[in-house]
Protein backbone atom coordinates (compact mmCIF):
# COMPACT_ATOMS: atom_id res chain seq x y z
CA UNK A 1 -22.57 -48.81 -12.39
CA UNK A 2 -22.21 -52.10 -11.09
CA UNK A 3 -20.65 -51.60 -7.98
CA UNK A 4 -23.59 -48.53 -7.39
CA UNK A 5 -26.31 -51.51 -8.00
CA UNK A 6 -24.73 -53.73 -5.27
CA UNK A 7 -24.33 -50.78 -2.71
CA UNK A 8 -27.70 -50.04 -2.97
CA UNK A 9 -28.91 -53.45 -2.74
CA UNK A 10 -27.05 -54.04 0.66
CA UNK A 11 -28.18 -51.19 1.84
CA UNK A 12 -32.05 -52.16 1.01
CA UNK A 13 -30.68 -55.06 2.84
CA UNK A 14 -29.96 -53.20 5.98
CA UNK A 15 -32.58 -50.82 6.24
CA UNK A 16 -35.18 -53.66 6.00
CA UNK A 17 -33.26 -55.75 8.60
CA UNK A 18 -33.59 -52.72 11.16
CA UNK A 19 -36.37 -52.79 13.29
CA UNK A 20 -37.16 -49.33 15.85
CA UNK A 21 -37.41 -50.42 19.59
CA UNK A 22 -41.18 -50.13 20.82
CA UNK A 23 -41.05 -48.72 23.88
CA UNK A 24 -41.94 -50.75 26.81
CA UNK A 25 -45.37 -49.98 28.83
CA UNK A 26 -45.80 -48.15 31.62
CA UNK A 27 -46.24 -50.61 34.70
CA UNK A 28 -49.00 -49.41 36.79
CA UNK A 29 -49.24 -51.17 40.37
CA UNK A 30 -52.19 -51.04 42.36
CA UNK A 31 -52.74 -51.67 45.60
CA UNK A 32 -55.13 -53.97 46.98
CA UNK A 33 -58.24 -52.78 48.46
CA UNK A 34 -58.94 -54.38 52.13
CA UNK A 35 -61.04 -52.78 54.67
CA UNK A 36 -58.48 -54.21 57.59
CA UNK A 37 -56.58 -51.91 59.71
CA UNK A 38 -53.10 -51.69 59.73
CA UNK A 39 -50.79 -53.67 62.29
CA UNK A 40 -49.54 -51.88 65.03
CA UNK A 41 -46.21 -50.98 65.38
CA UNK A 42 -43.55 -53.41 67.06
CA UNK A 43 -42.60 -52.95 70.57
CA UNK A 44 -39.95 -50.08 71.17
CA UNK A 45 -38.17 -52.41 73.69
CA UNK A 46 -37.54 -54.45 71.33
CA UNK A 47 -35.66 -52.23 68.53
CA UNK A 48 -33.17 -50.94 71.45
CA UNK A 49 -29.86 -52.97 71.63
CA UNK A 50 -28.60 -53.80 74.94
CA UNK A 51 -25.99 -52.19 77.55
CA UNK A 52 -23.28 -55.21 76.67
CA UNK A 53 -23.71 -54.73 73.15
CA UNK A 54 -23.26 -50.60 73.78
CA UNK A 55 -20.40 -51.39 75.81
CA UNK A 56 -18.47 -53.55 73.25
CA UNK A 57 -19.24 -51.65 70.40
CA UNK A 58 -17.88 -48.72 72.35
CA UNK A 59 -14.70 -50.77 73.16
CA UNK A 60 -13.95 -51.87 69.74
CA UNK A 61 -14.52 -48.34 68.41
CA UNK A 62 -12.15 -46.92 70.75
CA UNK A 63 -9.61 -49.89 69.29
CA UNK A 64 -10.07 -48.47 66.26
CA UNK A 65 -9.53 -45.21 67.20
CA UNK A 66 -6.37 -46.02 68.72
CA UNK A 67 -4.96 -47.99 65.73
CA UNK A 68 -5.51 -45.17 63.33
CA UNK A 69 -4.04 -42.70 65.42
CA UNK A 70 -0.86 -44.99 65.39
CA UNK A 71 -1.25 -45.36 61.87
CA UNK A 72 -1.69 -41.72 61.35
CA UNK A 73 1.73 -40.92 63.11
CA UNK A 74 3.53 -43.51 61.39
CA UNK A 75 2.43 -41.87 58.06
CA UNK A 76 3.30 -38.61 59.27
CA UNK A 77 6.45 -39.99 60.01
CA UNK A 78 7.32 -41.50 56.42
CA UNK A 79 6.06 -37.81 54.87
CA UNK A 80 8.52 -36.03 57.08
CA UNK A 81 11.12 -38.48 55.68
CA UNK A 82 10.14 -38.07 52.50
CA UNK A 83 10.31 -34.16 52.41
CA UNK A 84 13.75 -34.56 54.02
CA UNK A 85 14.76 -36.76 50.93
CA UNK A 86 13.11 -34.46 48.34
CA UNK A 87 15.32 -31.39 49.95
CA UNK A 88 18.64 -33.67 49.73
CA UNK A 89 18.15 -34.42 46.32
CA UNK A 90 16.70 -31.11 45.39
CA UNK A 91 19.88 -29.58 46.98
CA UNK A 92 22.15 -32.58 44.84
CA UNK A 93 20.88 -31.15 41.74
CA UNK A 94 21.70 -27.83 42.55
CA UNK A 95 25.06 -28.64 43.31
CA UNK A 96 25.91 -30.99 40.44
CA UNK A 97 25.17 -28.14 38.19
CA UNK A 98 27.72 -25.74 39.76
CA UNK A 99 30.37 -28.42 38.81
C-alpha cells in the first residue's frame, strides 16, 4: 500500500511538471505600400562574362576532361586486374578441393 501511495505521488509529480507546447503564431509579412515604380533592370552587357574568361574556362574544362579520362583508364585497368585475380583464385579453390 505504501509503495502504491508513493507511485502515485510521483506521478502527480510528473503530470503537473508537464506543460503542452503552444504552438507558435503564424508570421504574416506584409509588404510595404509605396506608390514608386520599380527599378529597371541592369544592363545585359553587363551580366555577360567576357571572351578570355570563355576561353579559360573552356581550357580548364578540357583539363579536366583529359585527367578523368586518364583516370578512367587507369581504373579500368585495376578492374581488369582484379577480375583476373578473382578467376585465379576462384580456379585455386577448385583445385584444392580435388586434392
Amino acid at each position: 500500500m505504501r509503495v502504491l501511495i508513493i507511485f502515485s505521488v510521483s506521478v502527480a509529480v510528473c503530470i503537473s511538471t508537464i506543460t503542452a507546447q503552444q504552438p507558435t503564431p503564424r508570421m504574416v509579412v506584409v509588404q510595404p505600400a509605396t506608390t514608386s515604380a520599380p527599378a529597371s533592370a541592369a544592363p545585359a552587357t553587363a551580366a555577360t562574362p567576357s571572351d578570355a574568361a570563355v576561353a579559360n574556362a573552356i581550357k580548364m574544362l578540357e583539363q579536366i576532361k583529359a585527367t578523368n579520362d586518364t583516370t578512367l583508364k587507369k581504373q579500368e585497368a585495376m578492374l581488369q586486374q582484379l577480375d583476373e585475380l578473382q578467376k585465379a583464385a576462384e580456379q585455386l579453390k577448385v583445385f584444392s578441393k580435388r586434392v
